[in-house]
PDB file of N, CA and C in Angstrom:
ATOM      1  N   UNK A   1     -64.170  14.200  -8.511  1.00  0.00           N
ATOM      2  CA  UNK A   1     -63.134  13.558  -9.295  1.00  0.00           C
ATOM      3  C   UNK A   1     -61.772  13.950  -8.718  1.00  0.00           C
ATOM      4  N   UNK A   2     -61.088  12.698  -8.546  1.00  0.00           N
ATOM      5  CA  UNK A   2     -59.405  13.130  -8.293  1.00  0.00           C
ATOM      6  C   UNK A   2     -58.358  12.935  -9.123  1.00  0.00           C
ATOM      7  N   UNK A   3     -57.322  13.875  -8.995  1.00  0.00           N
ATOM      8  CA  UNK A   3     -56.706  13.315  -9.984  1.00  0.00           C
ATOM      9  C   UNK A   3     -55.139  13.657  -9.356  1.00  0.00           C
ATOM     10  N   UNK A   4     -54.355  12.185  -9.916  1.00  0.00           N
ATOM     11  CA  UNK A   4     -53.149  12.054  -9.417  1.00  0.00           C
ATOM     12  C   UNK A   4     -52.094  12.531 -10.185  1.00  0.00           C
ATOM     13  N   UNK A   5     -51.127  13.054  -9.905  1.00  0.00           N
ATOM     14  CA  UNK A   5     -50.152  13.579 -10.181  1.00  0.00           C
ATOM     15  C   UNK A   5     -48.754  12.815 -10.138  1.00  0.00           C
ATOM     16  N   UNK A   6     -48.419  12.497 -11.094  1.00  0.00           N
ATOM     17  CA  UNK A   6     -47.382  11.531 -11.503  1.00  0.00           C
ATOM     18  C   UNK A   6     -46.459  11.691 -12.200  1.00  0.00           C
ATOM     19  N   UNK A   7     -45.045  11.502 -12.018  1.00  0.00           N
ATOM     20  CA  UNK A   7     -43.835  11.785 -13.378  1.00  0.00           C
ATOM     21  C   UNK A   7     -44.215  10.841 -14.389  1.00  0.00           C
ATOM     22  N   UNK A   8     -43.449  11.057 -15.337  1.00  0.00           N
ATOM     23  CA  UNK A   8     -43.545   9.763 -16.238  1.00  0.00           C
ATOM     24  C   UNK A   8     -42.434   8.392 -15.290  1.00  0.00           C
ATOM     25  N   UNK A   9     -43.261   7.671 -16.070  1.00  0.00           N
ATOM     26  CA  UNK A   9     -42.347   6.106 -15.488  1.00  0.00           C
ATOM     27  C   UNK A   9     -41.160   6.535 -16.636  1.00  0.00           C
ATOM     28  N   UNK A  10     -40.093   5.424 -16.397  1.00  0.00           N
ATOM     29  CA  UNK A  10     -39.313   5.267 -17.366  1.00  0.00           C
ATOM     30  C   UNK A  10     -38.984   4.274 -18.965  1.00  0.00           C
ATOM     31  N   UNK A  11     -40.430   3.769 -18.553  1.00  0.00           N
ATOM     32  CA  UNK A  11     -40.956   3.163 -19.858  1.00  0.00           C
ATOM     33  C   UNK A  11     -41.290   4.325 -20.725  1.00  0.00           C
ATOM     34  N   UNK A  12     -41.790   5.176 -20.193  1.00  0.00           N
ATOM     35  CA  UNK A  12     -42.578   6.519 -21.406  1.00  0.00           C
ATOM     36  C   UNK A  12     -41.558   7.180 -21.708  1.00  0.00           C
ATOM     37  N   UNK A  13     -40.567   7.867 -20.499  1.00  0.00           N
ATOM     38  CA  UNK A  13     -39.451   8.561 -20.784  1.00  0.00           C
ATOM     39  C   UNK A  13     -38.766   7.798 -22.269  1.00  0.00           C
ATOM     40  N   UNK A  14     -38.299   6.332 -22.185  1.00  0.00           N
ATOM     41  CA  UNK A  14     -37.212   5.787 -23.167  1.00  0.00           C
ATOM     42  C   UNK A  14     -38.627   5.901 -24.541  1.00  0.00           C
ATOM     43  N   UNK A  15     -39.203   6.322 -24.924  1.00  0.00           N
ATOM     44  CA  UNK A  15     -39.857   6.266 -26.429  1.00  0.00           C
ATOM     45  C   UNK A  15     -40.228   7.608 -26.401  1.00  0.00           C
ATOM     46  N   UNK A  16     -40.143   8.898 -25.644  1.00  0.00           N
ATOM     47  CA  UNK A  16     -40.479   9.875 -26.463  1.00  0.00           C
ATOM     48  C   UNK A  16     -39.085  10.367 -26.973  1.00  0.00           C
ATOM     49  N   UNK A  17     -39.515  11.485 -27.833  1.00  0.00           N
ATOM     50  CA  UNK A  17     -38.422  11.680 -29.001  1.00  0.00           C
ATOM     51  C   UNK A  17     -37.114  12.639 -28.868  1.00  0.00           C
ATOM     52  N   UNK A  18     -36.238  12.687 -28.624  1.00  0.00           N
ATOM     53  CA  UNK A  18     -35.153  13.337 -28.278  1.00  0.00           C
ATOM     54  C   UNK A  18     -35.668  14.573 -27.998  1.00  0.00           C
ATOM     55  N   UNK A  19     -36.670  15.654 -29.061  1.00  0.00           N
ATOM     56  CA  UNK A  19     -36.624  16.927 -28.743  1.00  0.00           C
ATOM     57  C   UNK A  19     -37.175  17.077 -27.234  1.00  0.00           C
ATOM     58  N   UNK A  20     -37.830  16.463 -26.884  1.00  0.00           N
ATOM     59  CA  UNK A  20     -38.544  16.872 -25.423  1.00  0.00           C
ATOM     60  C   UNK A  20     -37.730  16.118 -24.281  1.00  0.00           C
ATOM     61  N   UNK A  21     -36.860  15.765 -24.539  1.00  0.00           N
ATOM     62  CA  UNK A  21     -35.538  15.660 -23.442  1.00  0.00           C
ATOM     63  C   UNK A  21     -34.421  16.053 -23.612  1.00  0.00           C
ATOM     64  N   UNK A  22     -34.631  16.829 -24.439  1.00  0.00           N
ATOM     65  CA  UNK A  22     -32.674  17.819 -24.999  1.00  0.00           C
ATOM     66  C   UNK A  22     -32.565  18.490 -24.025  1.00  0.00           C
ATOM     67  N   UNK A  23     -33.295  19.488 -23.014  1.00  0.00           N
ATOM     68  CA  UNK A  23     -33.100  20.532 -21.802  1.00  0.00           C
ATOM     69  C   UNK A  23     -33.235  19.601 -21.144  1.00  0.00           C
ATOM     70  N   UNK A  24     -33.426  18.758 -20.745  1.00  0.00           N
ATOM     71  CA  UNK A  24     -33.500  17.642 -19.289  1.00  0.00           C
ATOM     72  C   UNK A  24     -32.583  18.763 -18.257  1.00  0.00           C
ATOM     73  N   UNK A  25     -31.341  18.636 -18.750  1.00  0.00           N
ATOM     74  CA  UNK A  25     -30.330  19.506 -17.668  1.00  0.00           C
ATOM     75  C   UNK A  25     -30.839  20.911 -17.032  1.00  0.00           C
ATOM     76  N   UNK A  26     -31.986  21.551 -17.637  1.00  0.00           N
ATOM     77  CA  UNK A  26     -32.391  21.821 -16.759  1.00  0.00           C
ATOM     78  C   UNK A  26     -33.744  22.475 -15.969  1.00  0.00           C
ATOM     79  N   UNK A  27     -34.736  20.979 -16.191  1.00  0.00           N
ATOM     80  CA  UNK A  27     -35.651  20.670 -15.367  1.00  0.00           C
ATOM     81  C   UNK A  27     -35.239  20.529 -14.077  1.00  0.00           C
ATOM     82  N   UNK A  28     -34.572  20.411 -13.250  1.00  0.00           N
ATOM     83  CA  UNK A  28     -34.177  20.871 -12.208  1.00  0.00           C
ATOM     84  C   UNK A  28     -33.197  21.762 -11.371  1.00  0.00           C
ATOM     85  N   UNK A  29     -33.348  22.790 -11.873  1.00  0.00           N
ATOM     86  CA  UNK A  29     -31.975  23.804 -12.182  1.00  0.00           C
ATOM     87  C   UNK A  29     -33.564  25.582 -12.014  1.00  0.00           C
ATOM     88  N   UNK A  30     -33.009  26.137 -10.825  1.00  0.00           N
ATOM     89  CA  UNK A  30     -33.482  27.027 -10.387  1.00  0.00           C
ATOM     90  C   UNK A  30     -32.910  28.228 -11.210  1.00  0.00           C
ATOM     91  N   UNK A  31     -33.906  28.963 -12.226  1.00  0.00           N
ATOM     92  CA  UNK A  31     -33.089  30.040 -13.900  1.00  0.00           C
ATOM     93  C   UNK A  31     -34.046  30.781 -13.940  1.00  0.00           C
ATOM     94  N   UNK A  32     -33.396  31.952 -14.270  1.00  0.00           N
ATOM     95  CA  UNK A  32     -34.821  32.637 -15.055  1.00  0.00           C
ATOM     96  C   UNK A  32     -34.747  32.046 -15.975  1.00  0.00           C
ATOM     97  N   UNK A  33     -36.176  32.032 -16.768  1.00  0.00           N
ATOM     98  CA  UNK A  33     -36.434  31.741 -17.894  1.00  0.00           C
ATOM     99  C   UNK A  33     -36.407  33.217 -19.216  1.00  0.00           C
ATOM    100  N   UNK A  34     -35.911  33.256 -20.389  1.00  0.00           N
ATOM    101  CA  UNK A  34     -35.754  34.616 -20.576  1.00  0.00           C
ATOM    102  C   UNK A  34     -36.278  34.578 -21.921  1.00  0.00           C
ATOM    103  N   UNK A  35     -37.375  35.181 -22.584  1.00  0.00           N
ATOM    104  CA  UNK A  35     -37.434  35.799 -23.796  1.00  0.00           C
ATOM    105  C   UNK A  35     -37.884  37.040 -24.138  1.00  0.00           C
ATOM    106  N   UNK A  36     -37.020  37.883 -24.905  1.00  0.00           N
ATOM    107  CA  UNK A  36     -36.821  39.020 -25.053  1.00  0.00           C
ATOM    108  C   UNK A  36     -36.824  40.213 -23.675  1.00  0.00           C
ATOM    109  N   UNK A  37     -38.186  40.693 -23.701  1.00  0.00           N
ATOM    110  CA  UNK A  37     -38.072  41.238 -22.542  1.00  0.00           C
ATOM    111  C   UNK A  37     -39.013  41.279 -20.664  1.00  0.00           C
ATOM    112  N   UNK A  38     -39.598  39.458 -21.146  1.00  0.00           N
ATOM    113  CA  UNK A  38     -39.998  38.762 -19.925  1.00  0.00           C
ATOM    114  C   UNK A  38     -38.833  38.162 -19.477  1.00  0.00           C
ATOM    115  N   UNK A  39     -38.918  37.534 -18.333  1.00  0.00           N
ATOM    116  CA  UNK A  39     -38.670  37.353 -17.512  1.00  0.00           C
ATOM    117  C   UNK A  39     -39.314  36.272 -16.357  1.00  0.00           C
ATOM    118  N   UNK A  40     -39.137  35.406 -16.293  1.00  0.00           N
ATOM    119  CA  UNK A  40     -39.782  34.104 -15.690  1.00  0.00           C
ATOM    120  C   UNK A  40     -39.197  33.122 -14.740  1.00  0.00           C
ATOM    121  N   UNK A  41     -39.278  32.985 -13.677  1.00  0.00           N
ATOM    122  CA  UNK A  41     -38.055  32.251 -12.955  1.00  0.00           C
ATOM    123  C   UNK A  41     -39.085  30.613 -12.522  1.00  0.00           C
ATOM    124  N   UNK A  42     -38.076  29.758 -13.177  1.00  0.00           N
ATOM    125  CA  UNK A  42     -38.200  28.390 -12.916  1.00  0.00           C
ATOM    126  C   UNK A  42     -37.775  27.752 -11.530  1.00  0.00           C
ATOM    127  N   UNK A  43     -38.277  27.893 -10.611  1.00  0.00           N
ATOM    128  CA  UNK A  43     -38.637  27.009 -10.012  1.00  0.00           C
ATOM    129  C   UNK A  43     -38.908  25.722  -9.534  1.00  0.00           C
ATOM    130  N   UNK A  44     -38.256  24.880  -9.629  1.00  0.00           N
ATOM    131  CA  UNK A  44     -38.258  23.321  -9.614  1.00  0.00           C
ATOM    132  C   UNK A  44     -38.355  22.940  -8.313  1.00  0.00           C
ATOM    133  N   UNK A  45     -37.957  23.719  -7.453  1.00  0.00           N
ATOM    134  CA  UNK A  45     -37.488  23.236  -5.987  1.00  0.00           C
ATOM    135  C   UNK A  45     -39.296  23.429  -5.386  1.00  0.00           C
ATOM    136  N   UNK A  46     -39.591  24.130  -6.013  1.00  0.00           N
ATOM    137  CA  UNK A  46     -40.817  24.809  -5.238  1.00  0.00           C
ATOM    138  C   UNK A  46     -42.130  23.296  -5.379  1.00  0.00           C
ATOM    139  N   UNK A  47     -42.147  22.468  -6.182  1.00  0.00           N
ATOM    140  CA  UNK A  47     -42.963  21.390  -6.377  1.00  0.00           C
ATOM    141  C   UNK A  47     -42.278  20.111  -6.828  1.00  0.00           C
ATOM    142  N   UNK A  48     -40.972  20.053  -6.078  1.00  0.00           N
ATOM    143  CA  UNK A  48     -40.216  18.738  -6.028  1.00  0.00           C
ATOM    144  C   UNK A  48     -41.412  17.350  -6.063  1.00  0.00           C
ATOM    145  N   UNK A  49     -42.654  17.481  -4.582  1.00  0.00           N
ATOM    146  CA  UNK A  49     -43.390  16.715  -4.174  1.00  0.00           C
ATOM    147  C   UNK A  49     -43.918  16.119  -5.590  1.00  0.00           C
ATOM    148  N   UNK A  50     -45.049  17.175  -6.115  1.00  0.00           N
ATOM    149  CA  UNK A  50     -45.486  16.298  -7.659  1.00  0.00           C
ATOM    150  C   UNK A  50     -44.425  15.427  -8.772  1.00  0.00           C
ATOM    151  N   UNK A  51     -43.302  15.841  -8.301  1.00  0.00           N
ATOM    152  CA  UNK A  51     -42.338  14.496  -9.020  1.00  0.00           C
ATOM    153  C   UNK A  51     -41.664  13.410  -8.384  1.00  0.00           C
ATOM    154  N   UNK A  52     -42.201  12.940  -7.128  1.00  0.00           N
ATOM    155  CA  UNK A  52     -41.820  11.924  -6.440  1.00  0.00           C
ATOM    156  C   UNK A  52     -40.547  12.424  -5.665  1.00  0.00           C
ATOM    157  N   UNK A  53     -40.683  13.573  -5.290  1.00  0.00           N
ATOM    158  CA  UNK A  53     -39.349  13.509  -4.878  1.00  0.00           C
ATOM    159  C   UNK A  53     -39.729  14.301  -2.764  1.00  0.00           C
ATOM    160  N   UNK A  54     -38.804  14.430  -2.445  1.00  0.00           N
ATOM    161  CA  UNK A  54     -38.628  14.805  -1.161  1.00  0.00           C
ATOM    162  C   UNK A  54     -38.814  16.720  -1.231  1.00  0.00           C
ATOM    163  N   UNK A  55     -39.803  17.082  -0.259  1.00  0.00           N
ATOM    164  CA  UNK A  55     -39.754  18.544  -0.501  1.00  0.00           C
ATOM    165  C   UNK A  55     -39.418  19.215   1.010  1.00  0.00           C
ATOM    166  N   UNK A  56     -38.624  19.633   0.706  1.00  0.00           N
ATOM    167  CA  UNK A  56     -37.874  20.547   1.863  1.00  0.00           C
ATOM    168  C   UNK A  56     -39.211  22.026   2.087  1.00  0.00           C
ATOM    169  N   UNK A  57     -38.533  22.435   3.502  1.00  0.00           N
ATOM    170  CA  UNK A  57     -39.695  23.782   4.000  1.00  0.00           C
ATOM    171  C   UNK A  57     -39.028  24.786   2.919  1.00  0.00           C
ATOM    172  N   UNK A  58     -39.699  25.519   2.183  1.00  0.00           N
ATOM    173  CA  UNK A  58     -39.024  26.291   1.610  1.00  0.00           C
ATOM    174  C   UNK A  58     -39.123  27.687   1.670  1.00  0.00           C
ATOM    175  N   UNK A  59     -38.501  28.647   1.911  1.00  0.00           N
ATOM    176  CA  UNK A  59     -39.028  30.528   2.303  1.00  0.00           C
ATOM    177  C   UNK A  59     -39.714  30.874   0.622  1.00  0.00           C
ATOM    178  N   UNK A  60     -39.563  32.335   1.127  1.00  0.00           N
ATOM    179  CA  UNK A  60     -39.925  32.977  -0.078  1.00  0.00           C
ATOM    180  C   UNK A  60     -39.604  32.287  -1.497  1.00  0.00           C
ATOM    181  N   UNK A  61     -40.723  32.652  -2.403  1.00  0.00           N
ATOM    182  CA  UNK A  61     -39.714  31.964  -3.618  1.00  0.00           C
ATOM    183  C   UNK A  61     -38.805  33.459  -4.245  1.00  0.00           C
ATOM    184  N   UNK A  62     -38.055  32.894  -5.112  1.00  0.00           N
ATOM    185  CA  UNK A  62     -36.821  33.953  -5.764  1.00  0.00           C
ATOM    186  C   UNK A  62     -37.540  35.092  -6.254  1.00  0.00           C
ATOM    187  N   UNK A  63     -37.582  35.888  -6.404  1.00  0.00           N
ATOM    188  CA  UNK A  63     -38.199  36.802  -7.316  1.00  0.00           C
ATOM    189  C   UNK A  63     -36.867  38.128  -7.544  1.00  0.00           C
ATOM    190  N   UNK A  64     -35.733  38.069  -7.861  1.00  0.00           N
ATOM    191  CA  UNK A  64     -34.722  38.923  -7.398  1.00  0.00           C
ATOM    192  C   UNK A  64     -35.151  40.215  -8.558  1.00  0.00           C
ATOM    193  N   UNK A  65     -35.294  41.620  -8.316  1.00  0.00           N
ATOM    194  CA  UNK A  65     -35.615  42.825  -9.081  1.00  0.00           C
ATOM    195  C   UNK A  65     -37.263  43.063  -9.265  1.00  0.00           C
ATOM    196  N   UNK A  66     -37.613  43.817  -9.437  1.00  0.00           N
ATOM    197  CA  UNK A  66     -38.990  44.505  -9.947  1.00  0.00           C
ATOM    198  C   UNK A  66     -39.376  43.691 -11.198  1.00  0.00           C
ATOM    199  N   UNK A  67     -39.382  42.680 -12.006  1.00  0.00           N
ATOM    200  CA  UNK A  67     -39.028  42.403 -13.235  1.00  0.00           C
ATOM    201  C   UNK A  67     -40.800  41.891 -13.821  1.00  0.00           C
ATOM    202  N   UNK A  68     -41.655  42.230 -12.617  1.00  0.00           N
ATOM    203  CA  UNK A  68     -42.978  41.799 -13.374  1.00  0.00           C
ATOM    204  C   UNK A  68     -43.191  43.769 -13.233  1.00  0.00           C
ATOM    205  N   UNK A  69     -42.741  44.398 -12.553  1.00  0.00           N
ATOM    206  CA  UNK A  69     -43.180  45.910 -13.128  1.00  0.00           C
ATOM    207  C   UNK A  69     -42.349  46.570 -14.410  1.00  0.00           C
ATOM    208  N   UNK A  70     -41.957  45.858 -15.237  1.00  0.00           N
ATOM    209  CA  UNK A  70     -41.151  46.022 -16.569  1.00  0.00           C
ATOM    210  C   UNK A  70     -42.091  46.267 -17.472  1.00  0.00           C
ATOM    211  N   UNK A  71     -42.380  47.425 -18.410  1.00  0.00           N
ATOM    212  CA  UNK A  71     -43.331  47.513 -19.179  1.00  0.00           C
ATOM    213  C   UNK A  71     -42.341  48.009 -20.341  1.00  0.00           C
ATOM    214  N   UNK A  72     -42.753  47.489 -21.798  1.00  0.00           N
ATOM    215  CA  UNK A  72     -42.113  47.996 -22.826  1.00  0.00           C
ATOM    216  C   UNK A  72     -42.166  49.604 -23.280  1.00  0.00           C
ATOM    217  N   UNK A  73     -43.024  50.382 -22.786  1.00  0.00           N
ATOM    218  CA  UNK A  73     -43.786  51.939 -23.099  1.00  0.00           C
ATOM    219  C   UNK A  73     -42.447  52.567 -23.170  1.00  0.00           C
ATOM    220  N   UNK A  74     -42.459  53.133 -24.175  1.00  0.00           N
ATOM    221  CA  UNK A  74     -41.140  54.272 -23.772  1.00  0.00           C
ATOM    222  C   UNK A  74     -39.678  53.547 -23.778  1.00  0.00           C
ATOM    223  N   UNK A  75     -39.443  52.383 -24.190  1.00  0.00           N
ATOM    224  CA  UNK A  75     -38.164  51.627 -24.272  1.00  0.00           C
ATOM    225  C   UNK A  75     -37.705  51.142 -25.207  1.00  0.00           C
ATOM    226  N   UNK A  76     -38.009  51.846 -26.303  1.00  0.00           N
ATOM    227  CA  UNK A  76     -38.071  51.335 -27.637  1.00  0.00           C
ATOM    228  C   UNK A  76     -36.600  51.199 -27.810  1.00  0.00           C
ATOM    229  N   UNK A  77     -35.689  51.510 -27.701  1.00  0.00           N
ATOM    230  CA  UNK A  77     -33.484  51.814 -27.380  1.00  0.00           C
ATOM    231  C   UNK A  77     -33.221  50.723 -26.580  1.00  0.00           C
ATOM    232  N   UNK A  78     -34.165  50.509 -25.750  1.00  0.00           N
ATOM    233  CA  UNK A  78     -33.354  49.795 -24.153  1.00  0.00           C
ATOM    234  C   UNK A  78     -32.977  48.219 -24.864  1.00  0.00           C
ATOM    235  N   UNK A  79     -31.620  47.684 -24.444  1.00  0.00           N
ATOM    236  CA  UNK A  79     -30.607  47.150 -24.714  1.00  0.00           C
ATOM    237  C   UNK A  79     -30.816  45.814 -23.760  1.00  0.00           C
ATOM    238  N   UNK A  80     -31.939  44.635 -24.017  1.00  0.00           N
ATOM    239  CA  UNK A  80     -31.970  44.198 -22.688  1.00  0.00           C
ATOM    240  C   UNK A  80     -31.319  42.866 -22.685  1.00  0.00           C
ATOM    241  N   UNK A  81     -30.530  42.878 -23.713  1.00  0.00           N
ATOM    242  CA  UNK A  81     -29.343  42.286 -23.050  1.00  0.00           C
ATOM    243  C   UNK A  81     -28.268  42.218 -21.986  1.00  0.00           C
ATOM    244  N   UNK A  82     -28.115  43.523 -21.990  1.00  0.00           N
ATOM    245  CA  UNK A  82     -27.185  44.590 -21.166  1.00  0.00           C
ATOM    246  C   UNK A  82     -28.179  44.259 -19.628  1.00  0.00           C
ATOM    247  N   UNK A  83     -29.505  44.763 -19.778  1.00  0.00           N
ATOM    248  CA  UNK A  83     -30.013  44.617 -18.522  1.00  0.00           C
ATOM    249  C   UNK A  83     -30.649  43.053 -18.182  1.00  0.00           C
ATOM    250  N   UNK A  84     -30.510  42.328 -18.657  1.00  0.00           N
ATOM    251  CA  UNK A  84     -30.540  41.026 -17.954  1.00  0.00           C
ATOM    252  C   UNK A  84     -29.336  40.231 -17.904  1.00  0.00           C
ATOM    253  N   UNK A  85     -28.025  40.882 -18.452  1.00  0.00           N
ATOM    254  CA  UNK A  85     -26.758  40.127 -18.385  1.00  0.00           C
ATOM    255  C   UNK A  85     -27.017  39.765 -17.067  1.00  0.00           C
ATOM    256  N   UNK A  86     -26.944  39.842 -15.887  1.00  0.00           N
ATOM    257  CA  UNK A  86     -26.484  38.940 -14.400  1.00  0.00           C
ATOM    258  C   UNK A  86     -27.483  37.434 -14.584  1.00  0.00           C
ATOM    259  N   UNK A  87     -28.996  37.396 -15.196  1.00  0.00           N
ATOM    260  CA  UNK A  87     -29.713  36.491 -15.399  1.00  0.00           C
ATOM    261  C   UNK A  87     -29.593  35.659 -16.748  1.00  0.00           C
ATOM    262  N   UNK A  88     -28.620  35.868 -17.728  1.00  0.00           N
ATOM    263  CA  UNK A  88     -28.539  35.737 -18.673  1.00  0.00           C
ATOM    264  C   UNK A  88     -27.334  34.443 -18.428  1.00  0.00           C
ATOM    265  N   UNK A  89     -26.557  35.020 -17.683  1.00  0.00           N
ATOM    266  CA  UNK A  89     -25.371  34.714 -16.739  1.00  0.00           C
ATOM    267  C   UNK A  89     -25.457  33.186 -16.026  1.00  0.00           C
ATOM    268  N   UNK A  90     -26.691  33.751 -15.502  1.00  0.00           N
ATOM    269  CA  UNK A  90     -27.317  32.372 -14.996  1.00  0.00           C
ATOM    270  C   UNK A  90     -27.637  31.496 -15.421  1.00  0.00           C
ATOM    271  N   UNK A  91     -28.452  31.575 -16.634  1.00  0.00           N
ATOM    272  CA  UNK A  91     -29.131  30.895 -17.104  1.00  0.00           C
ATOM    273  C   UNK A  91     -27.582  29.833 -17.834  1.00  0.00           C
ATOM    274  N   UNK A  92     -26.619  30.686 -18.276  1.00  0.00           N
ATOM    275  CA  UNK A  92     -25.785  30.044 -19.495  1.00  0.00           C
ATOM    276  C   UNK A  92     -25.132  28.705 -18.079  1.00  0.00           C
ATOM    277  N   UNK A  93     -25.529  29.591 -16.849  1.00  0.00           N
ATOM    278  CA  UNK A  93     -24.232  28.371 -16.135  1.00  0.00           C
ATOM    279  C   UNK A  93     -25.805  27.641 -15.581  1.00  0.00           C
ATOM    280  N   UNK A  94     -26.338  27.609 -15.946  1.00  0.00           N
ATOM    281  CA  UNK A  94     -27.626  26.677 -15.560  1.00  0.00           C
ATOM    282  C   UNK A  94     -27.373  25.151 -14.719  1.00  0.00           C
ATOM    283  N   UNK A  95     -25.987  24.886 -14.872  1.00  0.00           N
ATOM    284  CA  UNK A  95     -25.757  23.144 -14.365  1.00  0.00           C
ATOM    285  C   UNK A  95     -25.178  23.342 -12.944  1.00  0.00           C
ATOM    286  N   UNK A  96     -24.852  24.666 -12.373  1.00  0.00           N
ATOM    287  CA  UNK A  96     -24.241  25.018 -11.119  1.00  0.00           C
ATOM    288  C   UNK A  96     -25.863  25.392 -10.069  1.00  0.00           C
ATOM    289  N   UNK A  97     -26.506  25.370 -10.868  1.00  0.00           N
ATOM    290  CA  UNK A  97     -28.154  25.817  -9.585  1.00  0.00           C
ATOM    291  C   UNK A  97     -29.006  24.980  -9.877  1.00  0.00           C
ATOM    292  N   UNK A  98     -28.183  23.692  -9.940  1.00  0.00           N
ATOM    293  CA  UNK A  98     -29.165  22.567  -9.706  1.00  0.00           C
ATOM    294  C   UNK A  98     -29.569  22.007  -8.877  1.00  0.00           C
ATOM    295  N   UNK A  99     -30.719  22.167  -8.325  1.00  0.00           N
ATOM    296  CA  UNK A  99     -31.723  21.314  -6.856  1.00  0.00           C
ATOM    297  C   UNK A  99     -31.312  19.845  -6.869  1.00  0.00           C
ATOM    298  N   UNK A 100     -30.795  19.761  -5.163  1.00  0.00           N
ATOM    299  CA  UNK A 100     -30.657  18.364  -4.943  1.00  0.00           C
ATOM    300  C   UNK A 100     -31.871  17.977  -4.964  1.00  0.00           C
ATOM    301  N   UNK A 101     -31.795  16.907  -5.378  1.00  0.00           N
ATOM    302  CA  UNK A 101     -33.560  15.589  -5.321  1.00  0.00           C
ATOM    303  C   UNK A 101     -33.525  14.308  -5.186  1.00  0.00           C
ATOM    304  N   UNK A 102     -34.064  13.875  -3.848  1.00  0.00           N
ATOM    305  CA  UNK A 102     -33.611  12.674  -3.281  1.00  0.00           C
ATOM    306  C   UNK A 102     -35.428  11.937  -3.276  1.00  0.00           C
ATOM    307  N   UNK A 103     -35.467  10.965  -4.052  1.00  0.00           N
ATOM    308  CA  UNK A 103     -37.181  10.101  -3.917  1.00  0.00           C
ATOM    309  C   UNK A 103     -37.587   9.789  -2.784  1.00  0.00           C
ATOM    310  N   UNK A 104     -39.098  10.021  -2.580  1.00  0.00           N
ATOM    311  CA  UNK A 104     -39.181  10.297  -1.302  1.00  0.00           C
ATOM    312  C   UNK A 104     -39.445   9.064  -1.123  1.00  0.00           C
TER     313      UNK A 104
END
């Protein structure tokens, strides 16, 4: 069995319901993703191809800090606001690390 991988057309896009296109801005916008004290970096650039689009050679993906060896043990104080402010940062200017995307 195969199976194809497709965006939505823009017939489906115009009838689903506002909530699942309020972040549109940024489905293509390279962020961590942040709750509480994970840490998740979005990636868009990395599978441009499955959305019709043009995919550039791409290096390493981002991974900036240790942030999958983060364990809560012993951090019961830690302030991680304070320690994800530079990604926090990011995330708020989210419309400045947006991936060009040209249809292929």
């Amino acid at each position: 069995m195969q199976f194809l991988w497709e965006p939505y057309t823009a017939t489906v896009m115009s009838v689903l319901p506002p909530i699942c296109v309020v972040g549109s801005v940024a489905w293509f916008t390279v962020v961590p993703l942040i709750c509480f004290h994970v840490v998740e970096w979005h990636q868009p650039n990395r599978v441009l191809r499955q959305f019709g689009m043009q995919q550039p050679i791409l290096g390493c993906p981002s991974q900036p800090q240790n942030i999958h060896g983060i364990t809560l043990k012993g951090k019961q104080d830690e302030n991680w606001g304070q320690l994800w402010a530079p990604m926090i940062s990011q995330w708020n200017n989210r419309a400045e690390f947006r991936v060009d995307v040209y249809p292929r």
